[in-house]
PDB file of N, CA and C in Angstrom:
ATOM      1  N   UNK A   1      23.703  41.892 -63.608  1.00  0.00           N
ATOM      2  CA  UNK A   1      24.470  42.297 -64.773  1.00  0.00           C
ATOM      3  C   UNK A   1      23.727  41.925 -66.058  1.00  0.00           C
ATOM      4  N   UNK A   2      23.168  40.863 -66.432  1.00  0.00           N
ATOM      5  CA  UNK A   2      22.222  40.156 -67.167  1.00  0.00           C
ATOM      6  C   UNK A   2      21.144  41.116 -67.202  1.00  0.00           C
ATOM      7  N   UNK A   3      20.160  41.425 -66.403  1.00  0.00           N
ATOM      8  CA  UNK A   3      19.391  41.916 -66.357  1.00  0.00           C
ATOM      9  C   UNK A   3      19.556  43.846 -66.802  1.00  0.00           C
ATOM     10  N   UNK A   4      20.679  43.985 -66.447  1.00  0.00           N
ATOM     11  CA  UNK A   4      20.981  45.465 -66.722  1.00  0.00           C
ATOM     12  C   UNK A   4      21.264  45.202 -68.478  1.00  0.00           C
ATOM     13  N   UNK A   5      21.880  44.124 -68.669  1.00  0.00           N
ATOM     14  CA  UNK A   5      21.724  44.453 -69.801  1.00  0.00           C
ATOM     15  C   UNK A   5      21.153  44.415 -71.262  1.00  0.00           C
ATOM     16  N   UNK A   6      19.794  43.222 -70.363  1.00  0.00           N
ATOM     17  CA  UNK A   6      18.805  43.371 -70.777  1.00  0.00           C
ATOM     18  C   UNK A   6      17.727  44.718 -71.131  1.00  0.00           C
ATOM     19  N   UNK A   7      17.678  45.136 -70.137  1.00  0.00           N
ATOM     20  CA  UNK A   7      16.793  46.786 -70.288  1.00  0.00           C
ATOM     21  C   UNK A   7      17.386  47.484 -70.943  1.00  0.00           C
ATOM     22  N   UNK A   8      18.739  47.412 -70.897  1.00  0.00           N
ATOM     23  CA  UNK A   8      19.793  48.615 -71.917  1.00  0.00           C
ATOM     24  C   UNK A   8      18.958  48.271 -73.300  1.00  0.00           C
ATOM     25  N   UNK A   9      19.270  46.597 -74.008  1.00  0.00           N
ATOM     26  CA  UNK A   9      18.780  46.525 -75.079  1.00  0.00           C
ATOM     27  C   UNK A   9      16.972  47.077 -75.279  1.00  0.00           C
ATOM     28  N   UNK A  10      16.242  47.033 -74.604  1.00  0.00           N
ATOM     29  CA  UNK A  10      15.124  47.437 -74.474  1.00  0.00           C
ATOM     30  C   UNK A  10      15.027  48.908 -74.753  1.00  0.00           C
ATOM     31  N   UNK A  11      16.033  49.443 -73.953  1.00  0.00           N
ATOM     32  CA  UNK A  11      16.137  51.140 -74.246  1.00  0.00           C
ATOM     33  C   UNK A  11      15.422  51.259 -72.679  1.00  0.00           C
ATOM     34  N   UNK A  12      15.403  50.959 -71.935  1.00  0.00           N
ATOM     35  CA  UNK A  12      14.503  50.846 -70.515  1.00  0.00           C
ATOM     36  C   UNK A  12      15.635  51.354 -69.758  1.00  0.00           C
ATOM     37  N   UNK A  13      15.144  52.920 -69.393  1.00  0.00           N
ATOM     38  CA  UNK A  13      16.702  53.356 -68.385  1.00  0.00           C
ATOM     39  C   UNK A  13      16.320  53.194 -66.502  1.00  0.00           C
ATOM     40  N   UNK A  14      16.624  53.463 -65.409  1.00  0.00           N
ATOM     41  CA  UNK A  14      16.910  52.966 -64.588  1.00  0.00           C
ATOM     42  C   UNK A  14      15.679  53.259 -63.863  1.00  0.00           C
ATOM     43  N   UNK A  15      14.916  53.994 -64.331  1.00  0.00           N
ATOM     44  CA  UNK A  15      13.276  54.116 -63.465  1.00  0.00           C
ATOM     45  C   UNK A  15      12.190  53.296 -63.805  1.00  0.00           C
ATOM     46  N   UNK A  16      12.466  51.971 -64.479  1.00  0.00           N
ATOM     47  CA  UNK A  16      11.978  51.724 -65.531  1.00  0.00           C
ATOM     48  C   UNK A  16      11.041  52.069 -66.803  1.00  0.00           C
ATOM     49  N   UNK A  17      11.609  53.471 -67.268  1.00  0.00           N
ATOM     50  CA  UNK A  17      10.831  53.788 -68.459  1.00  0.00           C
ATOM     51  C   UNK A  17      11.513  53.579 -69.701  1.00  0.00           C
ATOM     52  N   UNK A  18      10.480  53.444 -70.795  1.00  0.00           N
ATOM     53  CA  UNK A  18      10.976  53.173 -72.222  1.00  0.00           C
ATOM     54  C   UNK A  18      11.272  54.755 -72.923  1.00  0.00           C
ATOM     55  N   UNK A  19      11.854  54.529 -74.034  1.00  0.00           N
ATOM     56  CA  UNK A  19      11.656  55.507 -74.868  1.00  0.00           C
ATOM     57  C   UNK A  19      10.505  56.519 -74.974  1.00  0.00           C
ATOM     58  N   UNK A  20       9.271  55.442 -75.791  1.00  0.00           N
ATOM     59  CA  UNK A  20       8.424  56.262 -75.431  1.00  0.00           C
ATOM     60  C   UNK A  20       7.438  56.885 -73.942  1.00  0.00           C
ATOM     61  N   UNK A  21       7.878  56.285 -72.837  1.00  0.00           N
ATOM     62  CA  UNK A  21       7.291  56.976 -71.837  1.00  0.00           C
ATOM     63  C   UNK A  21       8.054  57.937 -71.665  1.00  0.00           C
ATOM     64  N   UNK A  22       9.454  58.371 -71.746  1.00  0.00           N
ATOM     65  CA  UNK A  22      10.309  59.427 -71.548  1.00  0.00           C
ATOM     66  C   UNK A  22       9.693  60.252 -72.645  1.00  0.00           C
ATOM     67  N   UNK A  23       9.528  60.184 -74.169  1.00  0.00           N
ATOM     68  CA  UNK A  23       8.971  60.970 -74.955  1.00  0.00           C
ATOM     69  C   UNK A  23       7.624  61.729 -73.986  1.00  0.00           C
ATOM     70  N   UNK A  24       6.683  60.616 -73.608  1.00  0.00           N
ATOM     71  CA  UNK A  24       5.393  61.644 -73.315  1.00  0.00           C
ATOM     72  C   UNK A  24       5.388  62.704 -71.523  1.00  0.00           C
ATOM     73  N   UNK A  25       6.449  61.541 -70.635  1.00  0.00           N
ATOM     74  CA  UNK A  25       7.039  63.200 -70.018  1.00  0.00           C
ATOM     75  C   UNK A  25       7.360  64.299 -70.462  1.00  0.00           C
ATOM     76  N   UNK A  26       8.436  63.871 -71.167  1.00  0.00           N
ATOM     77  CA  UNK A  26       9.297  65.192 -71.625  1.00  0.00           C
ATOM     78  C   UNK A  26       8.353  65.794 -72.496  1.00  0.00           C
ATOM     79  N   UNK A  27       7.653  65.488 -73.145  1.00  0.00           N
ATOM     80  CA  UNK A  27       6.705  66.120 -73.988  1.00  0.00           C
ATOM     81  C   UNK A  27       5.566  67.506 -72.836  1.00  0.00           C
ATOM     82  N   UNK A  28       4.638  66.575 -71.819  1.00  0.00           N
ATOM     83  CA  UNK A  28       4.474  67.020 -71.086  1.00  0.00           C
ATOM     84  C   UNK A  28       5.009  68.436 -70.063  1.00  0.00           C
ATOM     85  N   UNK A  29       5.837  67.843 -69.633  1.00  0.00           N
ATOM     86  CA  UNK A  29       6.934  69.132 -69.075  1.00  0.00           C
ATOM     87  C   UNK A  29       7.055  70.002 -69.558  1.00  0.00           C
ATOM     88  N   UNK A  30       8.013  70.082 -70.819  1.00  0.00           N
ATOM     89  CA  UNK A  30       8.528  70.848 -71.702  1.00  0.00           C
ATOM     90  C   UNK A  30       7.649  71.685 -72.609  1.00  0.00           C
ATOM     91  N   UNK A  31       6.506  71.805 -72.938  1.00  0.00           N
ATOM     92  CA  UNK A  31       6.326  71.868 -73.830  1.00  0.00           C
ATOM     93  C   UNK A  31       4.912  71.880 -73.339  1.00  0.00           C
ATOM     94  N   UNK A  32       4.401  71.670 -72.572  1.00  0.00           N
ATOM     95  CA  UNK A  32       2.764  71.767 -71.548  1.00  0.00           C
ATOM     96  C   UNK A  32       3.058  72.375 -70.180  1.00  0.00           C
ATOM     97  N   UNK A  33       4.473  72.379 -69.822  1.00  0.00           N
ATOM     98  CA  UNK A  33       4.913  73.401 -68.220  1.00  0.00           C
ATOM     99  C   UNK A  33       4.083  71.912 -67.477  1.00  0.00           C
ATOM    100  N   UNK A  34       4.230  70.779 -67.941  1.00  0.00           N
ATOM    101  CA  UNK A  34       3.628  70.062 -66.825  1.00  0.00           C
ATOM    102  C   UNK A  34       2.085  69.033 -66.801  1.00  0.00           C
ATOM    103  N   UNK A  35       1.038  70.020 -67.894  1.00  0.00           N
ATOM    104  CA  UNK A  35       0.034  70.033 -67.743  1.00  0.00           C
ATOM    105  C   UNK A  35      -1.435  70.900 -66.784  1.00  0.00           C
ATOM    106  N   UNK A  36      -2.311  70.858 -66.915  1.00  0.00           N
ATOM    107  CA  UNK A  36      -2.909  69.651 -67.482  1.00  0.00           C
ATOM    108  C   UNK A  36      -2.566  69.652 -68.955  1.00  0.00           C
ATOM    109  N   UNK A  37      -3.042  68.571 -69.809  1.00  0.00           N
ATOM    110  CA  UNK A  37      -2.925  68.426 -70.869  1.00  0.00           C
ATOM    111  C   UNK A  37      -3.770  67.275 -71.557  1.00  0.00           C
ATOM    112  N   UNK A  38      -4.328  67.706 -72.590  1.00  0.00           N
ATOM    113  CA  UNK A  38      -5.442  66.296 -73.291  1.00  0.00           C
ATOM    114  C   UNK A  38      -4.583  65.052 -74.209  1.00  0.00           C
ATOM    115  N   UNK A  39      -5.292  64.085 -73.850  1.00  0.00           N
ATOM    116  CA  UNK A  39      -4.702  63.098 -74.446  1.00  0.00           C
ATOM    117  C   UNK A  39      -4.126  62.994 -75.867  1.00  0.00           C
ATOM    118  N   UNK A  40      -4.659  63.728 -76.761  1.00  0.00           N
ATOM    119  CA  UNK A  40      -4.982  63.771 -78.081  1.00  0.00           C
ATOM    120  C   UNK A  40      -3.838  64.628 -78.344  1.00  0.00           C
ATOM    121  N   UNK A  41      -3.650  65.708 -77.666  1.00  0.00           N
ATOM    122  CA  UNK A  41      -2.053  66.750 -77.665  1.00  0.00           C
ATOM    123  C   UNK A  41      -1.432  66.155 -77.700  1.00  0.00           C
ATOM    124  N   UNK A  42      -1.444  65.209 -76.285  1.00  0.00           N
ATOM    125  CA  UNK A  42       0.283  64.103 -76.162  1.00  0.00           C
ATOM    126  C   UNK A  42       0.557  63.742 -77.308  1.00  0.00           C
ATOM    127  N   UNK A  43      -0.036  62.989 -77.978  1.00  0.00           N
ATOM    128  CA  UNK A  43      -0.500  62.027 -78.759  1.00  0.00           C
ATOM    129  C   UNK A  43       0.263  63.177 -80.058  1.00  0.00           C
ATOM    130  N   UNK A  44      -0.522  63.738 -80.579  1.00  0.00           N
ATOM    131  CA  UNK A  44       0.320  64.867 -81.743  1.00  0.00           C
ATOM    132  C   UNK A  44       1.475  64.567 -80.693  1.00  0.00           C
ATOM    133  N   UNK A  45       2.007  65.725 -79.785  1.00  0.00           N
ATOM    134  CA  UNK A  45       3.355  66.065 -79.592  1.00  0.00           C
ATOM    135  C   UNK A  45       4.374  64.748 -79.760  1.00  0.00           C
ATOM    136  N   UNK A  46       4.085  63.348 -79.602  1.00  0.00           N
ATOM    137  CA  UNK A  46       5.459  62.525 -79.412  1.00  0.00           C
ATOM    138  C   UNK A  46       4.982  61.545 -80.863  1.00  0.00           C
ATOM    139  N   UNK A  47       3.846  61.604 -81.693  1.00  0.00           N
ATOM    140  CA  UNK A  47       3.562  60.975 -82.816  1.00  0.00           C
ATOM    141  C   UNK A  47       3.386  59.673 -82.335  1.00  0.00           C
ATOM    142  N   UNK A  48       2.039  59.541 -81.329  1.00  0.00           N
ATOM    143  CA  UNK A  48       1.844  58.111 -81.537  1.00  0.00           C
ATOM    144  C   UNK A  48       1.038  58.551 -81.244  1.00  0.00           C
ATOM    145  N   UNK A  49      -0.335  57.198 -81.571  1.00  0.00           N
ATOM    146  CA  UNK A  49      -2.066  57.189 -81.383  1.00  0.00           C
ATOM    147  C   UNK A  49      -2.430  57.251 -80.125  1.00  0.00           C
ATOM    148  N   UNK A  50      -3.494  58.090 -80.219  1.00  0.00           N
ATOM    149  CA  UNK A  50      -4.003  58.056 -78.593  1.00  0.00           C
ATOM    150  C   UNK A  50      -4.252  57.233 -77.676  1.00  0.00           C
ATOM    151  N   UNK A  51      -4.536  56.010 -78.824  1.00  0.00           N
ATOM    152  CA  UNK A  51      -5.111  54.550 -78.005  1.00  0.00           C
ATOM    153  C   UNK A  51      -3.405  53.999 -77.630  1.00  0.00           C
ATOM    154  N   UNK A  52      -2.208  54.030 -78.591  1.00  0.00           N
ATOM    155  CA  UNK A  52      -1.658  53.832 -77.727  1.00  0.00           C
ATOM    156  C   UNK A  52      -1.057  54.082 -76.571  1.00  0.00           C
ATOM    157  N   UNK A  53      -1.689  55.049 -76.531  1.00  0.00           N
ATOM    158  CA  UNK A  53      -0.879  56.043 -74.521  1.00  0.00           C
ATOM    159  C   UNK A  53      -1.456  55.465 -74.122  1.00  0.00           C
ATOM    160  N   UNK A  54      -2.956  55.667 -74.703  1.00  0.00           N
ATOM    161  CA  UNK A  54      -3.794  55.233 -73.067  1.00  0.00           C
ATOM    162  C   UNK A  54      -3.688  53.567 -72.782  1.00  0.00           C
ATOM    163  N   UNK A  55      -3.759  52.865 -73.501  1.00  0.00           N
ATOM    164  CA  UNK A  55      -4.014  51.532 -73.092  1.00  0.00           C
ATOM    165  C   UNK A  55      -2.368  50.981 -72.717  1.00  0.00           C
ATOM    166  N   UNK A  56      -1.480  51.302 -73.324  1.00  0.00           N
ATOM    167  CA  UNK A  56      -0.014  50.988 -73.152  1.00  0.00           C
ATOM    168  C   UNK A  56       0.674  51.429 -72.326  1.00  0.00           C
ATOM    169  N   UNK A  57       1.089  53.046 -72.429  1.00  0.00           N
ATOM    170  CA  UNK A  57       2.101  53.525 -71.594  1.00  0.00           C
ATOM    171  C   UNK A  57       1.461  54.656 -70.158  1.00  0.00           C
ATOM    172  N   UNK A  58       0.492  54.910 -70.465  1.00  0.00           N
ATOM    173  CA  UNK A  58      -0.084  55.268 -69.290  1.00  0.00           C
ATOM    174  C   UNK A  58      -0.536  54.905 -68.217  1.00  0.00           C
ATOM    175  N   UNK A  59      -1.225  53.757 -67.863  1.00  0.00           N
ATOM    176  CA  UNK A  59      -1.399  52.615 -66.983  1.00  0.00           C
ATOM    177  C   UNK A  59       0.042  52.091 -66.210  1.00  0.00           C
ATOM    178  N   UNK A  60       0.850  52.387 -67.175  1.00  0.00           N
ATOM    179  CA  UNK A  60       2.071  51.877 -66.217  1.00  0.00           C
ATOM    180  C   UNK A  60       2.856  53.634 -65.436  1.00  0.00           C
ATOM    181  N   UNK A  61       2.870  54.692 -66.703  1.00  0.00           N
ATOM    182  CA  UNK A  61       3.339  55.667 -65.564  1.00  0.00           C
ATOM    183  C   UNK A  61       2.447  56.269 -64.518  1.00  0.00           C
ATOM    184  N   UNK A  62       1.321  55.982 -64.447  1.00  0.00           N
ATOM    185  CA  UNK A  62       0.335  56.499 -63.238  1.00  0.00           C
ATOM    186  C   UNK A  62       0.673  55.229 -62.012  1.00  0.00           C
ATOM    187  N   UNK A  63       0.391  53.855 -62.246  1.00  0.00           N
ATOM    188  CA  UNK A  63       1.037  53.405 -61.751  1.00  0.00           C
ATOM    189  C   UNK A  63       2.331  53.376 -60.747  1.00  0.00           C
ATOM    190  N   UNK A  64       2.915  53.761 -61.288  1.00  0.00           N
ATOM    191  CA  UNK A  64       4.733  54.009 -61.169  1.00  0.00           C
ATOM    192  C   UNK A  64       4.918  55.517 -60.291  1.00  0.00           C
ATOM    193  N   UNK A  65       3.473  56.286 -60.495  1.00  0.00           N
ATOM    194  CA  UNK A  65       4.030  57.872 -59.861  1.00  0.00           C
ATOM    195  C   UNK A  65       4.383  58.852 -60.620  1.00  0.00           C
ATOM    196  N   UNK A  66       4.427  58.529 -62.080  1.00  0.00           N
ATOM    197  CA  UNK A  66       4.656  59.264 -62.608  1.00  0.00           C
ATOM    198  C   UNK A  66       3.612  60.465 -63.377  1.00  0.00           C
ATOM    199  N   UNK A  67       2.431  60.223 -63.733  1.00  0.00           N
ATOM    200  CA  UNK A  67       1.572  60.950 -64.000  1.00  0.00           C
ATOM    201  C   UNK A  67       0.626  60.406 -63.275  1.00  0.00           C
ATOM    202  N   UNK A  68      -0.335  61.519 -63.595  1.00  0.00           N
ATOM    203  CA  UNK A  68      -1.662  61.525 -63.167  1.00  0.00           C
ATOM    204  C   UNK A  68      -2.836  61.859 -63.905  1.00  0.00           C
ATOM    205  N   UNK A  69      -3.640  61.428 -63.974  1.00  0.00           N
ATOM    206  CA  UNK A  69      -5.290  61.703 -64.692  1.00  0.00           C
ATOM    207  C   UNK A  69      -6.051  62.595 -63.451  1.00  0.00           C
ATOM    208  N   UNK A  70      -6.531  64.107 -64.542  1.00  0.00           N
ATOM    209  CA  UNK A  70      -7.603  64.733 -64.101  1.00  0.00           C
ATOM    210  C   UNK A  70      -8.758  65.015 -64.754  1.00  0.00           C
ATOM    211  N   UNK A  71      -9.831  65.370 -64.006  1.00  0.00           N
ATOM    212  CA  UNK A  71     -10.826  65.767 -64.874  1.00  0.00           C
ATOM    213  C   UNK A  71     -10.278  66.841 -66.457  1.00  0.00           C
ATOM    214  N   UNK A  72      -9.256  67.864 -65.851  1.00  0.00           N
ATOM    215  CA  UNK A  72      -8.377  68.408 -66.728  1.00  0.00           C
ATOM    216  C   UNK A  72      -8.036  67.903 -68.047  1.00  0.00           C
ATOM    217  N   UNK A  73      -7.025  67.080 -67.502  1.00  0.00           N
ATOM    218  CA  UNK A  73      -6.118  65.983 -68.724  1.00  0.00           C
ATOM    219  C   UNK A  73      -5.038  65.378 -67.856  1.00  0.00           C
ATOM    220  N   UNK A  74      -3.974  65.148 -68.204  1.00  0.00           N
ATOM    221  CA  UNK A  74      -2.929  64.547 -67.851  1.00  0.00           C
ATOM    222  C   UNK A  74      -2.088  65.505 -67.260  1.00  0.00           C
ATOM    223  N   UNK A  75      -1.210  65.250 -65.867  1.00  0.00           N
ATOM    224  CA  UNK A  75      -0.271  66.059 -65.457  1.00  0.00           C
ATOM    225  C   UNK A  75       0.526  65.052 -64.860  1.00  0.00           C
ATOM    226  N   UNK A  76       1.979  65.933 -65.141  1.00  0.00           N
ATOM    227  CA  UNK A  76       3.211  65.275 -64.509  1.00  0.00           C
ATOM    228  C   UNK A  76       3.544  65.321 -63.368  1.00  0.00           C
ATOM    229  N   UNK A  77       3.920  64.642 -62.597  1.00  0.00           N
ATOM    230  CA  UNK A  77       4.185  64.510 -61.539  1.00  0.00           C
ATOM    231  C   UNK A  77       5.305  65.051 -60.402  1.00  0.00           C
ATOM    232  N   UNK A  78       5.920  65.123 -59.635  1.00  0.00           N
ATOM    233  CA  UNK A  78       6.953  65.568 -59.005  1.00  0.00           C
ATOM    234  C   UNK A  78       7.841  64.962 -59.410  1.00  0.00           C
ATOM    235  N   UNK A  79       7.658  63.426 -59.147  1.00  0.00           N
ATOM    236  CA  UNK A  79       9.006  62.393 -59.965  1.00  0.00           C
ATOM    237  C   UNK A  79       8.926  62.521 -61.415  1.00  0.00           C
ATOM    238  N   UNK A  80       8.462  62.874 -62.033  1.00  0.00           N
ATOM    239  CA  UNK A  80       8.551  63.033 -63.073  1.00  0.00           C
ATOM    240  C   UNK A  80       9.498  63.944 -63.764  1.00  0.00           C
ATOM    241  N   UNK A  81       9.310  65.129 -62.970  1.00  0.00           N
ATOM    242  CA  UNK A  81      10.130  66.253 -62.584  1.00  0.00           C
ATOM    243  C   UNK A  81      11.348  66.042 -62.581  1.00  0.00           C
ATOM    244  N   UNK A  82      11.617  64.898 -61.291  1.00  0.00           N
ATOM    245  CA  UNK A  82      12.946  64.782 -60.846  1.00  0.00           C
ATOM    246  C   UNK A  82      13.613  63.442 -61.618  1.00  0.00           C
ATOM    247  N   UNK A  83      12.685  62.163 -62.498  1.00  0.00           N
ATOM    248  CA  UNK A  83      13.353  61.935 -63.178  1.00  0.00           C
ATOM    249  C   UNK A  83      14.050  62.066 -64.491  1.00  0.00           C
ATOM    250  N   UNK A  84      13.975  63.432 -64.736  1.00  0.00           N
ATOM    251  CA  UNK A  84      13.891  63.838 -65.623  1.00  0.00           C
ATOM    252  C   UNK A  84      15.187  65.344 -65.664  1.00  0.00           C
ATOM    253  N   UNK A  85      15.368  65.618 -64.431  1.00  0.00           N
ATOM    254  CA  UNK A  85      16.135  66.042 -64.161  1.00  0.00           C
ATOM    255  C   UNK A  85      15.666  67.330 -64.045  1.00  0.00           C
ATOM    256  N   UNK A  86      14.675  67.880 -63.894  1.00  0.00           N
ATOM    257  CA  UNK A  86      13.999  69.432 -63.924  1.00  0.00           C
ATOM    258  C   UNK A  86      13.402  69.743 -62.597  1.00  0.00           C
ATOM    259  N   UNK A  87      13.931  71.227 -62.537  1.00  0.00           N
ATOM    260  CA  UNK A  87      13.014  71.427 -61.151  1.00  0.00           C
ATOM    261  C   UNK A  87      11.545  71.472 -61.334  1.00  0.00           C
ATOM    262  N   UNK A  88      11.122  71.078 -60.712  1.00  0.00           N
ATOM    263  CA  UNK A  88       9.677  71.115 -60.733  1.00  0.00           C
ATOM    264  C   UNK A  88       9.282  72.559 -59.980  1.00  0.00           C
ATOM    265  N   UNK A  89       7.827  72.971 -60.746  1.00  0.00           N
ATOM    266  CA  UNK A  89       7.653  73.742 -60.231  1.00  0.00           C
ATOM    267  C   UNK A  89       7.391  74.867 -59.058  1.00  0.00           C
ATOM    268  N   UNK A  90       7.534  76.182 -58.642  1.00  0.00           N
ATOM    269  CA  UNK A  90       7.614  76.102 -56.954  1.00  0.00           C
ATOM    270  C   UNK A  90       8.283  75.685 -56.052  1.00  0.00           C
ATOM    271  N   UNK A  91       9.764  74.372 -57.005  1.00  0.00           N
ATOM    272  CA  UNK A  91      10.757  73.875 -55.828  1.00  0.00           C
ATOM    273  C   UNK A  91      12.067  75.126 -56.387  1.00  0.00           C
ATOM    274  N   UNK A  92      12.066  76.252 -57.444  1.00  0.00           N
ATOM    275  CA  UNK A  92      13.149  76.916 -57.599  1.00  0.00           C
ATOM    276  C   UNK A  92      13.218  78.163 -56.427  1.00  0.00           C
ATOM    277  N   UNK A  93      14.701  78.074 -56.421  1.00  0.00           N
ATOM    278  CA  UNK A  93      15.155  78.856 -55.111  1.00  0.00           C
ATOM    279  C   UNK A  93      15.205  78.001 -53.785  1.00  0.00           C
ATOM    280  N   UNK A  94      15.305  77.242 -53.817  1.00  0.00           N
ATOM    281  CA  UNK A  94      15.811  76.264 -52.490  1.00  0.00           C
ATOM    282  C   UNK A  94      16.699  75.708 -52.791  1.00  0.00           C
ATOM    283  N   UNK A  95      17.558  76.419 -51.426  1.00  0.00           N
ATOM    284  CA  UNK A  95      18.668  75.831 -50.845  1.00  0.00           C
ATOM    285  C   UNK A  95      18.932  74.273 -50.779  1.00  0.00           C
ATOM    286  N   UNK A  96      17.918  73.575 -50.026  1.00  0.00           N
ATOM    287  CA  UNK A  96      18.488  72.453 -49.496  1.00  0.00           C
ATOM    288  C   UNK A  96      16.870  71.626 -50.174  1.00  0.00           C
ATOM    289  N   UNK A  97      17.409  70.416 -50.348  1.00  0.00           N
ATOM    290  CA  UNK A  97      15.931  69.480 -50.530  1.00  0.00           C
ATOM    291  C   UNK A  97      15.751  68.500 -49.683  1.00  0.00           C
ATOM    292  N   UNK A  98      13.936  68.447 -49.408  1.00  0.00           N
ATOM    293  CA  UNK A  98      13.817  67.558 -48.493  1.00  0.00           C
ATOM    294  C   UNK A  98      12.878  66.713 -49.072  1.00  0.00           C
ATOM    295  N   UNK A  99      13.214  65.438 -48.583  1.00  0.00           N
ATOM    296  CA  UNK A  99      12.469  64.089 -48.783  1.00  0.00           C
ATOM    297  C   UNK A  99      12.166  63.695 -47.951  1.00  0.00           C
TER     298      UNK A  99
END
């Protein structure tokens, strides 16, 4: 209970992401279909410095499953997808989901 409501004050919702890691998904997704995408875009799209994605919030969502680094740029992930509440791509039109 303590702890939940610790992260609340943080703004840290239940996957553990912050504000701004939800900004550079949703940025991603929405607005890149996903990726790939260059660092420097993210970076414009959610208004923070490039150095801080990379050294701050990226290390923890690649980590976590949530993105990925390509020779490309950056792409979102499946969970990313789904924490986020969007079908990911290629999963529309199914009936049933499997895990």
């Amino acid at each position: 209970e303590i702890s939940k409501f610790g992260l609340e004050a943080l703004n840290v919702d239940e996957g553990g992401l912050n504000e701004m890691d939800n900004k550079i998904l949703s940025a991603i997704i929405e607005k890149f279909k996903g990726g790939p995408v260059g660092l420097t875009t993210i970076a414009t799209a959610v208004g923070e410095e490039p150095g801080t994605i990379e050294e701050v919030h990226e290390p923890f969502l690649i980590m976590e499953g949530y993105l990925q680094r390509t020779s490309r740029g950056r792409e979102a992930t499946e969970k990313s997808f789904k924490h986020l509440g969007i079908v990911p791509p290629g999963k529309a039109g199914t009936l049933f989901e499997i895990d």
